[in-house]
Protein backbone atom coordinates (compact mmCIF):
# COMPACT_ATOMS: atom_id res chain seq x y z
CA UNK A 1 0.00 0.00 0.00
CA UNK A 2 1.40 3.19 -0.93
CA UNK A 3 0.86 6.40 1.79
CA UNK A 4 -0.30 9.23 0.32
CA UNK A 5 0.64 12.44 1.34
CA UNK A 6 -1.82 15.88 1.48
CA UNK A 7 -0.73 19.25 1.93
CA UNK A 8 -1.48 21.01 4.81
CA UNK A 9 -4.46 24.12 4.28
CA UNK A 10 -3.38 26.71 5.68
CA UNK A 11 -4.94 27.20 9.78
CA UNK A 12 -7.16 30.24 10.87
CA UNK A 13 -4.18 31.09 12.59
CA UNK A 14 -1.29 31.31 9.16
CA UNK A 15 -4.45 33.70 7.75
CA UNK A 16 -4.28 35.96 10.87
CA UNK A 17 -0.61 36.09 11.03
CA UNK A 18 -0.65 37.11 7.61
CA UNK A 19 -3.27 40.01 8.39
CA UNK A 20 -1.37 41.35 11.14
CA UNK A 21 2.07 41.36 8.81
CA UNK A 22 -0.16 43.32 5.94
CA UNK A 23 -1.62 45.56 8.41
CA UNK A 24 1.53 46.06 10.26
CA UNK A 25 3.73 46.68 7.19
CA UNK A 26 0.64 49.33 5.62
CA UNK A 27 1.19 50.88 8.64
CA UNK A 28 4.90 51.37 8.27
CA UNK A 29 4.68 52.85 4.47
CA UNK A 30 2.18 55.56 6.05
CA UNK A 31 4.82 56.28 8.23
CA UNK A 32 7.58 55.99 5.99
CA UNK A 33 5.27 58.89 3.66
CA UNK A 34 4.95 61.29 6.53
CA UNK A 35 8.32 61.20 7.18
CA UNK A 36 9.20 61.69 3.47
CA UNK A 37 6.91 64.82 3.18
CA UNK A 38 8.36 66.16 6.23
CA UNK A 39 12.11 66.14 4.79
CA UNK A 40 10.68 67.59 1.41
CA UNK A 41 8.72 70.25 3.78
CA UNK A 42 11.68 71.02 5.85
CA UNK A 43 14.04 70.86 2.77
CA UNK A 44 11.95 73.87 1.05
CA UNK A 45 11.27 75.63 3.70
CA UNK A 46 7.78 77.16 2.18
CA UNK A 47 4.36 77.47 3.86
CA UNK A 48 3.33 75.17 0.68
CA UNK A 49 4.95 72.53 1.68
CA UNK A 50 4.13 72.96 5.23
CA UNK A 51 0.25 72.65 4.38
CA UNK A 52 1.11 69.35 2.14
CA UNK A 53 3.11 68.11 5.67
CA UNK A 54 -0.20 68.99 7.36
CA UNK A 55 -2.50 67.61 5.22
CA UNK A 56 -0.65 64.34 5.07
CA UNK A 57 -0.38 63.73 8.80
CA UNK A 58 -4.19 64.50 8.56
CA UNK A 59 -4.48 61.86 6.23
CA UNK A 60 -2.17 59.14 7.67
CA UNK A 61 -3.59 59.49 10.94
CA UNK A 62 -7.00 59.00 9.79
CA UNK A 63 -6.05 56.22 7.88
CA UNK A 64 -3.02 54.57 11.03
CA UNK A 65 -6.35 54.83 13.23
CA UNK A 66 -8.14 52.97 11.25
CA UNK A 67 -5.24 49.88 10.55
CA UNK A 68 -4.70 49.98 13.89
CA UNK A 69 -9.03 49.43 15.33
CA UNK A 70 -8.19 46.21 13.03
CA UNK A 71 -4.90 45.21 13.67
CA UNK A 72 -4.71 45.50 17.63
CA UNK A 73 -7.33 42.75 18.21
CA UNK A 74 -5.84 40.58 15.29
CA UNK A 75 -2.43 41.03 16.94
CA UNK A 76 -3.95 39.91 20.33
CA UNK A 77 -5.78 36.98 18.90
CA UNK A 78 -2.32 35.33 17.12
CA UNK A 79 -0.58 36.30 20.36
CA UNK A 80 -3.23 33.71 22.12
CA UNK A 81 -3.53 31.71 19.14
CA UNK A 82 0.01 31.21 19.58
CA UNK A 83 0.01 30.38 22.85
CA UNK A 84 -2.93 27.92 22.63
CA UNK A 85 -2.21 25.66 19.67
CA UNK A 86 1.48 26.24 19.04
């Protein structure tokens, strides 16, 4: 008799680890952008640039908030998924 072998699916938990990597890493580039407009912004000097600096923090703040309402309880549920089954 020959043993046949089946691939693993992928657990609940490899789907929430990769969730909490996207999330975390989306929240990184936002970073990473408000720090680029705020060397362009202090690099020119101009009140231009300082309204694009403002606006963006605006923006990326809104949209950090939002990553992290989803990523905090993801992060806590691999954290005890971890724990649990691994």
């Amino acid at each position: 008799m020959s043993e046949r072998t089946v691939t693993p699916v992928p657990t609940l938990l490899g789907y929430v680890r990769t969730a909490v990597y996207l999330l975390a890493s989306l929240v990184a580039l936002a970073l990473l952008v408000v720090g680029t407009v705020a060397v362009i912004a202090e690099l020119k000097g101009t009140w231009h640039w300082s309204i694009h600096l403002e606006s963006t923090i605006s923006y990326a703040g809104l949209f950090v908030g939002w990553l992290l309402v989803a990523l905090v309880p993801l992060t806590g549920a691999l954290f005890a998924g971890r724990v649990l089954y691994e």
